[in-house]
C-alpha atoms as a PDB file:
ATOM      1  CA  UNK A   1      18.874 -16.807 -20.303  1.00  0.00           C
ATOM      2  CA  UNK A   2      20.227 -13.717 -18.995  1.00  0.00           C
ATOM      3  CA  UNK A   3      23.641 -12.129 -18.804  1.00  0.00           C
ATOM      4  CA  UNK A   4      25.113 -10.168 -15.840  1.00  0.00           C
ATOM      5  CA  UNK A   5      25.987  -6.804 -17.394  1.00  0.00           C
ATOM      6  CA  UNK A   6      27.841  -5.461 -13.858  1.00  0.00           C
ATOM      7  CA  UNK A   7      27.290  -6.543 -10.603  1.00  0.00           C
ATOM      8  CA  UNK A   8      28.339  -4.099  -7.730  1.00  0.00           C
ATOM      9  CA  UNK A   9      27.222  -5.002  -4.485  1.00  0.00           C
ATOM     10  CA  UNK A  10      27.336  -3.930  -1.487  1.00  0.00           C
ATOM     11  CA  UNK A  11      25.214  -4.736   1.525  1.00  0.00           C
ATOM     12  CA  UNK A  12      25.253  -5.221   5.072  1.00  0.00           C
ATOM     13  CA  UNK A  13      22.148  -7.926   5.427  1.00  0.00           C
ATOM     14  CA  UNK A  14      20.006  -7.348   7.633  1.00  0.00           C
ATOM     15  CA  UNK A  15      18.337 -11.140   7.441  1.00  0.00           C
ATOM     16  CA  UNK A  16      18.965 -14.545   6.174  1.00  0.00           C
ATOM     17  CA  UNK A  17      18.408 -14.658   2.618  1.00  0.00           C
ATOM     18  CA  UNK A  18      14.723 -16.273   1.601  1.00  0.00           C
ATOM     19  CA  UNK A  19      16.421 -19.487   0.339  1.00  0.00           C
ATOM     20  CA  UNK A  20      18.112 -19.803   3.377  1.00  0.00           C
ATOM     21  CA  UNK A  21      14.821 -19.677   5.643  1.00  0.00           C
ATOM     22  CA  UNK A  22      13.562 -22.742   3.713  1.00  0.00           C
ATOM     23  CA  UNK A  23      10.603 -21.546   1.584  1.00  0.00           C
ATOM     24  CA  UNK A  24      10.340 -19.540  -1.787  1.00  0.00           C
ATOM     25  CA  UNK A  25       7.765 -16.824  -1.512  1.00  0.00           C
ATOM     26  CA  UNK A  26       8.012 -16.718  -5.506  1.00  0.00           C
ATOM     27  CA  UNK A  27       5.707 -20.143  -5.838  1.00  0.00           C
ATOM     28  CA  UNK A  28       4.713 -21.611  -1.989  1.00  0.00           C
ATOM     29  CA  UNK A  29       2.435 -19.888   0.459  1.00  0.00           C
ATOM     30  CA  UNK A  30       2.909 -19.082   4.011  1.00  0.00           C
ATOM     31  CA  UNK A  31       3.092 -22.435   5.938  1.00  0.00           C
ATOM     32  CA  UNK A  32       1.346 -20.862   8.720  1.00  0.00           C
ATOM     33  CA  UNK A  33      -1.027 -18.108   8.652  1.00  0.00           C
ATOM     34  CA  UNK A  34      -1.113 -14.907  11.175  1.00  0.00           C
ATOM     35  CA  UNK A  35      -5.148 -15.562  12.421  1.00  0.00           C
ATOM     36  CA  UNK A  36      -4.651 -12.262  14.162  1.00  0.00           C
ATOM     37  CA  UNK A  37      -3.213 -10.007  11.320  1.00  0.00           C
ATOM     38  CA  UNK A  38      -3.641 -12.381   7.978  1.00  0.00           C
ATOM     39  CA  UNK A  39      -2.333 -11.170   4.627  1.00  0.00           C
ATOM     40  CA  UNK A  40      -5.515  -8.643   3.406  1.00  0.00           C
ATOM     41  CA  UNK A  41      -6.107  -6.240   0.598  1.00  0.00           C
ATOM     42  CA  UNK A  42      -6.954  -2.412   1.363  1.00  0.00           C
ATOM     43  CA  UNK A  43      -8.888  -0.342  -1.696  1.00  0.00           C
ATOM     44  CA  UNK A  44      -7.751   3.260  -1.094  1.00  0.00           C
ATOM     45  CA  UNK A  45      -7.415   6.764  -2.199  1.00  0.00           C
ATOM     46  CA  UNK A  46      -5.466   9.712  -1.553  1.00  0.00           C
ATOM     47  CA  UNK A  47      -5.152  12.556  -2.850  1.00  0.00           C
ATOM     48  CA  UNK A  48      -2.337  14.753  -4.783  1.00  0.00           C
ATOM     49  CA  UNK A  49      -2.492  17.946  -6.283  1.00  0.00           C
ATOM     50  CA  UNK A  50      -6.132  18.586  -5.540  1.00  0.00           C
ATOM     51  CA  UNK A  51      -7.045  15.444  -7.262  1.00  0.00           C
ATOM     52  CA  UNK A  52      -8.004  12.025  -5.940  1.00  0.00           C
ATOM     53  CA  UNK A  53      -5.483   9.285  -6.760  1.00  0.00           C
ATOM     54  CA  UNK A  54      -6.729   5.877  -6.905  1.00  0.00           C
ATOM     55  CA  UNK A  55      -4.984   2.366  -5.644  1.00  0.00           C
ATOM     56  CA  UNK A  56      -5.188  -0.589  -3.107  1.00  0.00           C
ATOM     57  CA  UNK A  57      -2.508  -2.264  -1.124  1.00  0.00           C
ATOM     58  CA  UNK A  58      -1.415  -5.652  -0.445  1.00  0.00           C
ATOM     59  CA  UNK A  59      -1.016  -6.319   3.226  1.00  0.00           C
ATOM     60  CA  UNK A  60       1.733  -8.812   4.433  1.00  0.00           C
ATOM     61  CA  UNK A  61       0.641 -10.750   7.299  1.00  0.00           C
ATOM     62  CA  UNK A  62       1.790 -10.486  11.141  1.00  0.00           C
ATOM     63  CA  UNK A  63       1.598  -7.375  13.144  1.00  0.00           C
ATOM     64  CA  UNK A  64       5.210  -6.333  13.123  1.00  0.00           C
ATOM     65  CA  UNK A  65       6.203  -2.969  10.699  1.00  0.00           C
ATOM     66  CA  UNK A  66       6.677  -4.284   7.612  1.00  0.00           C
ATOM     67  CA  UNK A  67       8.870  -2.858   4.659  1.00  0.00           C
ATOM     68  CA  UNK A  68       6.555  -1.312   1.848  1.00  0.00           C
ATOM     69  CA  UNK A  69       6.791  -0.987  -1.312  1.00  0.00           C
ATOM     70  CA  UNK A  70       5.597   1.450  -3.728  1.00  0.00           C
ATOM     71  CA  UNK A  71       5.344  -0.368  -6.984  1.00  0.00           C
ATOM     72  CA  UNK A  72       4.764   2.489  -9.852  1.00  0.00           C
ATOM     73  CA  UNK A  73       3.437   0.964 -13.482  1.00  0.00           C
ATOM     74  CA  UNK A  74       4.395   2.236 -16.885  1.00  0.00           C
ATOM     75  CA  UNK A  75       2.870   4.619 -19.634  1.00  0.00           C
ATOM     76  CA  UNK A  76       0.233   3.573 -19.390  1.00  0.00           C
ATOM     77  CA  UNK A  77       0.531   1.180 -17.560  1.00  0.00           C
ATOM     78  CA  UNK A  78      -0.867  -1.992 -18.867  1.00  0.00           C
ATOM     79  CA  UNK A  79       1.603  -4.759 -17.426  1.00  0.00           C
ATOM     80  CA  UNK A  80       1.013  -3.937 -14.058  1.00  0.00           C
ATOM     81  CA  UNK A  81       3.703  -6.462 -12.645  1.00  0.00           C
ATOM     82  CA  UNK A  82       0.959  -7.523  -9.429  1.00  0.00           C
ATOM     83  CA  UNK A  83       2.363 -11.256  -9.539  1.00  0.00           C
ATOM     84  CA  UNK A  84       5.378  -9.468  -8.265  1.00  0.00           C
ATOM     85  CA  UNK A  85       3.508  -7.942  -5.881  1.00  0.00           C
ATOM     86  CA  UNK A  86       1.925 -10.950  -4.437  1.00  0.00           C
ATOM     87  CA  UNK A  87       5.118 -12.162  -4.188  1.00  0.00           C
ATOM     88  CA  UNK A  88       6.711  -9.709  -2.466  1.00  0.00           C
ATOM     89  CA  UNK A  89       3.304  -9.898   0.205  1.00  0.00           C
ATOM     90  CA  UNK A  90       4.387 -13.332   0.487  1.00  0.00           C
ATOM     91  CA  UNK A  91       8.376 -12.672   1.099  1.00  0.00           C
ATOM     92  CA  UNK A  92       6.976 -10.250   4.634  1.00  0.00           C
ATOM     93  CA  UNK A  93       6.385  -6.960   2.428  1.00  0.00           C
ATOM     94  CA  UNK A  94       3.576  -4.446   1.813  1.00  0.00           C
ATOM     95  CA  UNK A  95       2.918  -3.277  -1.743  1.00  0.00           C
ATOM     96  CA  UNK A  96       1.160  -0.116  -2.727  1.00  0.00           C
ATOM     97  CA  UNK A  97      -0.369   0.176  -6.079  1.00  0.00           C
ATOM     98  CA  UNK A  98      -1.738   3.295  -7.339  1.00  0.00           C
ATOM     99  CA  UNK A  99      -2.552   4.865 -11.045  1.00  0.00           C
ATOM    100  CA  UNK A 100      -0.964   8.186 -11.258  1.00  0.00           C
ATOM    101  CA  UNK A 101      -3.267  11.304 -11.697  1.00  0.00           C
ATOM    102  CA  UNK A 102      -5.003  11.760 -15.366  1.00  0.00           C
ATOM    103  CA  UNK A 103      -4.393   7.469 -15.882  1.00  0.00           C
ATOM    104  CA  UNK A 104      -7.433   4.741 -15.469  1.00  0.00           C
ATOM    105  CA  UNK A 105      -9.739   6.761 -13.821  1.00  0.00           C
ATOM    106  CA  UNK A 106      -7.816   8.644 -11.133  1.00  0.00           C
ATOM    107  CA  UNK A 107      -8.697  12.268 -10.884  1.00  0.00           C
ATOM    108  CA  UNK A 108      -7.048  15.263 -12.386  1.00  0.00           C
ATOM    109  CA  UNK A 109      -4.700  15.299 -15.339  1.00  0.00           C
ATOM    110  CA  UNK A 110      -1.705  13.223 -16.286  1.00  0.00           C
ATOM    111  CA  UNK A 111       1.673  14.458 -16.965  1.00  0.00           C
ATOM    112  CA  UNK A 112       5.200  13.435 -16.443  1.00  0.00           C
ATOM    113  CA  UNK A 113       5.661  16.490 -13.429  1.00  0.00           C
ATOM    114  CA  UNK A 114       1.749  15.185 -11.846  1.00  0.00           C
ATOM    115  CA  UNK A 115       3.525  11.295 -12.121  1.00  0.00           C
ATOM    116  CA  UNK A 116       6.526  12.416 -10.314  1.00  0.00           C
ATOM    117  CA  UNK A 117       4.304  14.368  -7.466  1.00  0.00           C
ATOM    118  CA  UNK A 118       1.858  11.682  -6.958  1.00  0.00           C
ATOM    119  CA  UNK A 119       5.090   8.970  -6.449  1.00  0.00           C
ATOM    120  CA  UNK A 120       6.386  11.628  -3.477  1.00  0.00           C
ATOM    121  CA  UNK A 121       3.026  12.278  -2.017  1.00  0.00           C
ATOM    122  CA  UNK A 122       2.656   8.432  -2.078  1.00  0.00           C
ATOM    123  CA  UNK A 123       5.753   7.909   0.172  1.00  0.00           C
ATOM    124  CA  UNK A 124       5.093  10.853   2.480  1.00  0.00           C
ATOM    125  CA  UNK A 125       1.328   9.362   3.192  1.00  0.00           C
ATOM    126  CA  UNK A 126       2.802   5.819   3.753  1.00  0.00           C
ATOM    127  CA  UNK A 127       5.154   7.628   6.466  1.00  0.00           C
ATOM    128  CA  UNK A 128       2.096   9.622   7.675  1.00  0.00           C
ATOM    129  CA  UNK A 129       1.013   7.927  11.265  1.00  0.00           C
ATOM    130  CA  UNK A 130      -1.659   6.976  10.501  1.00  0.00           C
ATOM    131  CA  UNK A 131      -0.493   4.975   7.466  1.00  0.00           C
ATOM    132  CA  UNK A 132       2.145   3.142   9.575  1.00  0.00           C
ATOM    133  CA  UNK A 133      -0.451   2.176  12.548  1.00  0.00           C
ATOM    134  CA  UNK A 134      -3.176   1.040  10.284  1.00  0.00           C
ATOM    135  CA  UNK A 135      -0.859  -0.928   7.577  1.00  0.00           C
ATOM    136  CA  UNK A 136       1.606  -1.772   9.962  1.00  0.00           C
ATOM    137  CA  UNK A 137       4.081   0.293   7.472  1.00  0.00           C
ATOM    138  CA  UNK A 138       7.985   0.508   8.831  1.00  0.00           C
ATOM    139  CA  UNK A 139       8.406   4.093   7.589  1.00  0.00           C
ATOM    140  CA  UNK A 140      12.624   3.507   7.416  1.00  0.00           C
ATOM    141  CA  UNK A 141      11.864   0.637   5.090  1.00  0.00           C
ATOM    142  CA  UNK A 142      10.427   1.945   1.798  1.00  0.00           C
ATOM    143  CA  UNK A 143      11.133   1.263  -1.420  1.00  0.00           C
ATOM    144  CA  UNK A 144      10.769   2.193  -4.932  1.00  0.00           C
ATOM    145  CA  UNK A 145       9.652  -0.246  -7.857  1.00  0.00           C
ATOM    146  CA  UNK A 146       8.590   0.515 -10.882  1.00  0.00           C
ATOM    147  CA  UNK A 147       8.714  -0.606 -14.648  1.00  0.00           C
ATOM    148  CA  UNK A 148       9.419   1.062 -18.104  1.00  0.00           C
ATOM    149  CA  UNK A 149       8.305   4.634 -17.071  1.00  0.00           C
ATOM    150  CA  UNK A 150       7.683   3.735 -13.502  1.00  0.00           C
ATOM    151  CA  UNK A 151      11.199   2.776 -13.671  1.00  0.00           C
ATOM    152  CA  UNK A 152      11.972   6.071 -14.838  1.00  0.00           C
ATOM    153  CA  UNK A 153       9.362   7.176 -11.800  1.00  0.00           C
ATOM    154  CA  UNK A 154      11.602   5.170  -9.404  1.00  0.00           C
ATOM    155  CA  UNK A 155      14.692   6.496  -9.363  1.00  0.00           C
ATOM    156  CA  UNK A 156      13.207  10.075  -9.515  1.00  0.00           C
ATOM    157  CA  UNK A 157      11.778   9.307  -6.576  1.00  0.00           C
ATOM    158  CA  UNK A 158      14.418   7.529  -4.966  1.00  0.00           C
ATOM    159  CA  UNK A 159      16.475  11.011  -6.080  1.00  0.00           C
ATOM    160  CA  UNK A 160      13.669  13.371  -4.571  1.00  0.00           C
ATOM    161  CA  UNK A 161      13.395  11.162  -1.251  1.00  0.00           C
ATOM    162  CA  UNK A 162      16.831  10.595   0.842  1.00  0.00           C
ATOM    163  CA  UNK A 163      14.725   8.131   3.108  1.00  0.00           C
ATOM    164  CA  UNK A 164      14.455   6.063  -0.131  1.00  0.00           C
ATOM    165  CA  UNK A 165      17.382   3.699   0.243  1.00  0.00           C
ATOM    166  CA  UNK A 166      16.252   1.129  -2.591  1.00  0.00           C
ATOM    167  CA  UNK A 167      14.786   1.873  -6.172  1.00  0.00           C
ATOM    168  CA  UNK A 168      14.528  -0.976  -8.717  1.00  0.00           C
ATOM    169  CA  UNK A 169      13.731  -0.360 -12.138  1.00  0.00           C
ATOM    170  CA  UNK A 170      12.126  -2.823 -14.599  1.00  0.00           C
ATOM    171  CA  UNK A 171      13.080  -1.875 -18.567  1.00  0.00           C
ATOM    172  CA  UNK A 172      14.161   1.130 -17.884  1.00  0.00           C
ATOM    173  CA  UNK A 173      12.498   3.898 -19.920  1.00  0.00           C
ATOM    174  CA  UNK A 174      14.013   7.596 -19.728  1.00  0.00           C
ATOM    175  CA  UNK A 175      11.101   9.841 -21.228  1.00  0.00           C
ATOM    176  CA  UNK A 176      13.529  12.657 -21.717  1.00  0.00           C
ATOM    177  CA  UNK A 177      15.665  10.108 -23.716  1.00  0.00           C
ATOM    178  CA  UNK A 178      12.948   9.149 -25.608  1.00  0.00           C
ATOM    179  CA  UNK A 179      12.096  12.628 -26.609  1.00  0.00           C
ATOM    180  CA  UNK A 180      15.641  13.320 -27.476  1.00  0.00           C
ATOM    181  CA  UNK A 181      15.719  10.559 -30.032  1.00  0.00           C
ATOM    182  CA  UNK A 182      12.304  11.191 -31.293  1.00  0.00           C
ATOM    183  CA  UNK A 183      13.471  14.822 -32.188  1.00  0.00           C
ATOM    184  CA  UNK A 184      16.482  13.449 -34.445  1.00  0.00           C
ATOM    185  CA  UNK A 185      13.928  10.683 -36.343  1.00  0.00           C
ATOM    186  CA  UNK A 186      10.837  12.099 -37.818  1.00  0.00           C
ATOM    187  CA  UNK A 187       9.062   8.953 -38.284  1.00  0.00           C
ATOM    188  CA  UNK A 188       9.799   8.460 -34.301  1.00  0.00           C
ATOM    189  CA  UNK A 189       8.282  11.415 -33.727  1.00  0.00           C
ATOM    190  CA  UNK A 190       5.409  10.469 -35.898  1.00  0.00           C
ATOM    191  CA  UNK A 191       4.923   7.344 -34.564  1.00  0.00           C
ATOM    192  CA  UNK A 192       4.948   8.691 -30.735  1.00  0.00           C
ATOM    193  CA  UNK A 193       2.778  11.191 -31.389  1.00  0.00           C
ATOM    194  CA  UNK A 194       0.507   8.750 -32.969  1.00  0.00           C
ATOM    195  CA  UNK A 195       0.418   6.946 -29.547  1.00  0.00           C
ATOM    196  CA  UNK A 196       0.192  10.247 -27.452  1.00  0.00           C
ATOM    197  CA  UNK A 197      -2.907  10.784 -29.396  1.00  0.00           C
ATOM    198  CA  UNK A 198      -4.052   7.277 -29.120  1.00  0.00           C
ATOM    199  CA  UNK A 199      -3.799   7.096 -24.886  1.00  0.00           C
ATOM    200  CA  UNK A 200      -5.372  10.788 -24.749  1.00  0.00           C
ATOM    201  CA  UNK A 201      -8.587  10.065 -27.045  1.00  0.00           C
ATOM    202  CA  UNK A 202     -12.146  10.081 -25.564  1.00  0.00           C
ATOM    203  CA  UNK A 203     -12.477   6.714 -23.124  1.00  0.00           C
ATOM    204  CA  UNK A 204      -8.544   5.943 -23.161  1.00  0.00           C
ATOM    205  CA  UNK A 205      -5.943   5.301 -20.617  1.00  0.00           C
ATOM    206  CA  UNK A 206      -4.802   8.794 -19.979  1.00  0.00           C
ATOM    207  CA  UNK A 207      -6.684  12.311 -19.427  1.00  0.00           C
ATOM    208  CA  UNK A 208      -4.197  14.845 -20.687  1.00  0.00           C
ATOM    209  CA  UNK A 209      -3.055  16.819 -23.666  1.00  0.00           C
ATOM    210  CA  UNK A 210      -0.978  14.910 -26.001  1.00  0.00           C
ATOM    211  CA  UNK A 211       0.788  18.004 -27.409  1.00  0.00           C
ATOM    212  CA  UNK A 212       1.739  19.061 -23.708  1.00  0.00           C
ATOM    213  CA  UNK A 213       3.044  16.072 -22.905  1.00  0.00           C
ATOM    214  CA  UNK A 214       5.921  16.504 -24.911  1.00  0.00           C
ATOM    215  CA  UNK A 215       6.262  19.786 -24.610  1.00  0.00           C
ATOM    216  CA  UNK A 216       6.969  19.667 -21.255  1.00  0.00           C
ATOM    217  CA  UNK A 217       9.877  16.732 -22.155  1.00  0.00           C
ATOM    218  CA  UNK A 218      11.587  19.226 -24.302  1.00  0.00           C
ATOM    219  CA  UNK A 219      11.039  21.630 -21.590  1.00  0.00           C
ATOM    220  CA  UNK A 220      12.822  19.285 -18.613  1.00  0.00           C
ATOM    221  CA  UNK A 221      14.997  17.654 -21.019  1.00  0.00           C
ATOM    222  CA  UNK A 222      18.067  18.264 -18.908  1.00  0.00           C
ATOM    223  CA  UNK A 223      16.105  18.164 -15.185  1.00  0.00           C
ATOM    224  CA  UNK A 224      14.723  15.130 -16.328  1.00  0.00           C
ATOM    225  CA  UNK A 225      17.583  13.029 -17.832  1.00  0.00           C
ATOM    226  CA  UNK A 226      18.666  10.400 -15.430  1.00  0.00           C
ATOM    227  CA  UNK A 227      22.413  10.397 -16.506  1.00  0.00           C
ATOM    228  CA  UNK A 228      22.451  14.319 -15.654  1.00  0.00           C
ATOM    229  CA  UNK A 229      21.327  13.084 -11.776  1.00  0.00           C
ATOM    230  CA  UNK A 230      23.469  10.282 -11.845  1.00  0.00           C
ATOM    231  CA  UNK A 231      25.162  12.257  -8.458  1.00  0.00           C
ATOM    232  CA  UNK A 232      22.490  12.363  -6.563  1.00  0.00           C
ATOM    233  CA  UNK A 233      21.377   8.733  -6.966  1.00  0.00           C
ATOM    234  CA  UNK A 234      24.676   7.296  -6.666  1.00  0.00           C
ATOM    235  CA  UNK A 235      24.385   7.127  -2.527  1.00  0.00           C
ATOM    236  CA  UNK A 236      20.901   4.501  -3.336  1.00  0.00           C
ATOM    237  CA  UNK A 237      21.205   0.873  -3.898  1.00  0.00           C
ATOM    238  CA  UNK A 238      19.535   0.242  -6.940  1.00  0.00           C
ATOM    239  CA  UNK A 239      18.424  -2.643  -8.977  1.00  0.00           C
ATOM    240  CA  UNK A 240      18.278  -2.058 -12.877  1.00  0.00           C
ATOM    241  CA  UNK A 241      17.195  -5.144 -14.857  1.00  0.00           C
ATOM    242  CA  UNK A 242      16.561  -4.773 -18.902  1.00  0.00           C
ATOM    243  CA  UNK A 243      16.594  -6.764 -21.682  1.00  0.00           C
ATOM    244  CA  UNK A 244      18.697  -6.893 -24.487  1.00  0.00           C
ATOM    245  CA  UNK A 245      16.805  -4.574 -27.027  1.00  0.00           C
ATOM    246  CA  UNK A 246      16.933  -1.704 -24.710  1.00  0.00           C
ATOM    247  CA  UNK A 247      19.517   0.629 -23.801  1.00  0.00           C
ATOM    248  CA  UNK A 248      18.089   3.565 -21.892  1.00  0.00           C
ATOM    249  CA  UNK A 249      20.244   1.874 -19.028  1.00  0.00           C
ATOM    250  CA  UNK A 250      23.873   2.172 -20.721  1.00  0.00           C
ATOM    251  CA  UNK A 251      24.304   5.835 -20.313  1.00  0.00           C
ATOM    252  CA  UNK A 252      23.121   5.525 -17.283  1.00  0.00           C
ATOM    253  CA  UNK A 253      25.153   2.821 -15.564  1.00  0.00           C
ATOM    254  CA  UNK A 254      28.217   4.751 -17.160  1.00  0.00           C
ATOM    255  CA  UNK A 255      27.017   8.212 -15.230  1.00  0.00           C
ATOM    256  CA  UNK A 256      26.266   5.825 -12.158  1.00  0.00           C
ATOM    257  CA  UNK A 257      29.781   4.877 -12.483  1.00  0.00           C
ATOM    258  CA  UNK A 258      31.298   8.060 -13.035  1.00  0.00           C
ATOM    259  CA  UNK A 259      29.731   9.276  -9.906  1.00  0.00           C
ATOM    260  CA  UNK A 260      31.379   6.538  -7.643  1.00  0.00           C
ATOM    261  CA  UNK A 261      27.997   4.402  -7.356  1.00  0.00           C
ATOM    262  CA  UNK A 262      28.736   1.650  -5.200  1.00  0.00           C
ATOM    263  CA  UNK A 263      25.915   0.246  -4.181  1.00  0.00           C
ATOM    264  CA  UNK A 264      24.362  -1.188  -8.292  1.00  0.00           C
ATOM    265  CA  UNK A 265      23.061  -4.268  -9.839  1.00  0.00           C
ATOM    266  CA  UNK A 266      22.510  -4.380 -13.456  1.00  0.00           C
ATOM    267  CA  UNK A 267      21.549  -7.235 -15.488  1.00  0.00           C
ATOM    268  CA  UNK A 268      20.396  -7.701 -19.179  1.00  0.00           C
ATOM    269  CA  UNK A 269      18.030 -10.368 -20.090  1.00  0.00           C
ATOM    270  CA  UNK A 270      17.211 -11.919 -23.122  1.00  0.00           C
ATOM    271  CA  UNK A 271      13.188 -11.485 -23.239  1.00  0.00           C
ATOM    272  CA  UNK A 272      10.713  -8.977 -24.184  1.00  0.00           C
ATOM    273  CA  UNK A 273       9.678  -5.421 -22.861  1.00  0.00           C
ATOM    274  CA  UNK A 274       7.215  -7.283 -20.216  1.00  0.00           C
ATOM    275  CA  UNK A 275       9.725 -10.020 -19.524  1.00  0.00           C
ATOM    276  CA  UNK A 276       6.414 -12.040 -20.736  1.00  0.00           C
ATOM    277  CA  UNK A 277       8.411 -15.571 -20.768  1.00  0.00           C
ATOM    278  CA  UNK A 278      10.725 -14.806 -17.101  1.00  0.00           C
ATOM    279  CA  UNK A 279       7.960 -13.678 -14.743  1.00  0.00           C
ATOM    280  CA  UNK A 280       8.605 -16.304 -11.889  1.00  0.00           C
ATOM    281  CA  UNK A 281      12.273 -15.572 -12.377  1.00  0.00           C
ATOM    282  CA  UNK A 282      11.748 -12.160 -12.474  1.00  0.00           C
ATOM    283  CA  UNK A 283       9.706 -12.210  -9.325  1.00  0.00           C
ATOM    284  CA  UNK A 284      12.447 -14.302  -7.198  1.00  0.00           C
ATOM    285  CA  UNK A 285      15.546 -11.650  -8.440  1.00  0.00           C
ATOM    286  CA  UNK A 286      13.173  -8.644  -7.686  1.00  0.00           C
ATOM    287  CA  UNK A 287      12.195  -9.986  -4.434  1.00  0.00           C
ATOM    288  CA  UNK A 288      15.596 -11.605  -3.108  1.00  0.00           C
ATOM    289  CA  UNK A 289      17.191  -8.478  -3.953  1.00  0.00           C
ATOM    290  CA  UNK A 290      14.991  -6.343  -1.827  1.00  0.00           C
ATOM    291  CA  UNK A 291      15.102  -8.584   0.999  1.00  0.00           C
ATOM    292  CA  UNK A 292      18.589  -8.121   0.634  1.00  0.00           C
ATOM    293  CA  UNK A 293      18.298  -4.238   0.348  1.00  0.00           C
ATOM    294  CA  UNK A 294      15.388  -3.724   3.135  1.00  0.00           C
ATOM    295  CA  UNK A 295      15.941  -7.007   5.779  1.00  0.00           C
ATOM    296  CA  UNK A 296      12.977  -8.501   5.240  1.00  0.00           C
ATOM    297  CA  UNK A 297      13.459 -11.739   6.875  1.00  0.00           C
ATOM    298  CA  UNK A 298      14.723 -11.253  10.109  1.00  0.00           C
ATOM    299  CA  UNK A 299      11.857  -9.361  11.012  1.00  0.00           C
ATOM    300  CA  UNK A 300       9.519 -12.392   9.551  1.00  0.00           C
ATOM    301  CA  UNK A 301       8.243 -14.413  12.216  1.00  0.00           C
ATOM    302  CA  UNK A 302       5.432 -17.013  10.349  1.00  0.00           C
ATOM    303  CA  UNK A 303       2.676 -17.611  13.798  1.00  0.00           C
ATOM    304  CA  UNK A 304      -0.712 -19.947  13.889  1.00  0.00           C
END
């Protein structure tokens, strides 16, 4: 049920991978359990831009640094993808969930530039010591996920940060794109404004200005285009899983390539925007991959 659109790979593993080690963190739990440093659940806050950002973080068991990753939700952000998230707890990593500033109840307002600032300031502060020592966080080790916009989130990020080595994005959605097209259809337009104004109302998902919103896509519509940083993201290794209704990922794996990118995995799937009818599949490629990308397993040790 889904078709391998290119496959360029290139990795020097770091672990066994997860099949290998004899237990699928997709659908079993840990055979053992870490009495001393068991899996847990942190509620936190931090802040960016002035404004209190809202989240919580799943905690993999065991006391040695673990990879983290930053998993970044869409606009707005109502598949939040957390049964990947367990499953990446399960598989030795930390997640980090937060709702970007303006969105369900985080301080401050949303826009695309805020989104983009609050996914940096979330890396730095997992990097921060105090982060690492109380989350047991390897700061070497983290990595970008993100779906539909937080896809788009990712590999900004994964641009921004050179300590980012892995950024996987979900249904890719390039806002600039988006715009772009919107500006050539009028009932597009129409129709996205119709949403913008729908999120922004008293009591809904977002706190922002619908108006400015896409004002400030026309206004980065170049800056903000993944296929015109194509360059800089070509050193990553980057997942980019779609499905077959959506193409914001053709112009860029063709910029990827142009750049040299070595180091990509793109697949199209046949499902739907939340991959509603693959989600245990879509866990075990998302999480074998970064275990691939990041080492996980080697590090893994399972103790009573």
């Amino acid at each position: 049920m889904m078709r391998r659109l290119s496959c360029v790979l290139s990795f020097t593993l770091l672990a066994l991978p997860l099949a290998a080690q004899g237990r699928d963190p997709v659908t079993t739990d840990p055979v053992v359990r870490d009495r001393a440093h068991p899996p847990a659940m942190d509620e936190l806050a931090f802040e960016s831009g002035g404004s209190r950002v809202n989240g919580f973080i799943y905690l993999a068991q065991g006391a040695e640094p673990h990879p983290t990753v930053v998993l970044l939700h869409g606009y707005p952000g109502n598949e939040r993808n957390l049964d990947l998230a367990q499953a990446m707890r399960r598989a030795g990593m930390n997640v980090l969930f937060f709702d970007y500033r303006g969105s369900w109840g985080s301080g401050g307002e949303f826009s695309f530039a805020n989104a983009q600032e609050d996914v940096a300031t979330a890396v730095r502060w997992l990097r921060s010591p105090e982060l690492v020592k109380r989350y047991h966080v390897d700061p070497a080790r983290i990595a970008l996920v993100g779906h539909s916009m937080g896809a788009w989130l990712a590999l900004h990020g994964a641009i921004a940060d050179s300590g980012v080595r892995c950024a996987a994005a979900i249904e890719l959605a390039d806002m600039t794109r988006h715009m772009k097209a919107a500006r050539r259809d009028s009932s597009a337009l129409r129709e996205m404004m119709g949403y913008d104004d729908w999120l922004t109302q008293p009591g809904g998902a977002l706190h922002a200005d619908p108006r400015a919103l896409e004002a400030s896509l026309d206004a980065n519509a170049d800056r903000w285009d993944l296929t015109t940083r194509a360059r800089e993201l070509a050193p990553r290794t980057l997942l980019l899983l779609d499905n077959d209704h959506n193409t914001d990922h053709v112009p860029l794996l063709a910029a990827l390539g142009a750049a040299g990118a070595k180091h990509v995995t793109a697949e199209v799937w046949t499902t739907d925007h939340s991959f509603s009818d693959r989600r245990i599949a879509l866990a075990r490629r998302v999480v074998e991959w970064l275990d691939a990308c990041q080492g996980t397993g080697a590090r893994r040790q399972e103790v009573r």
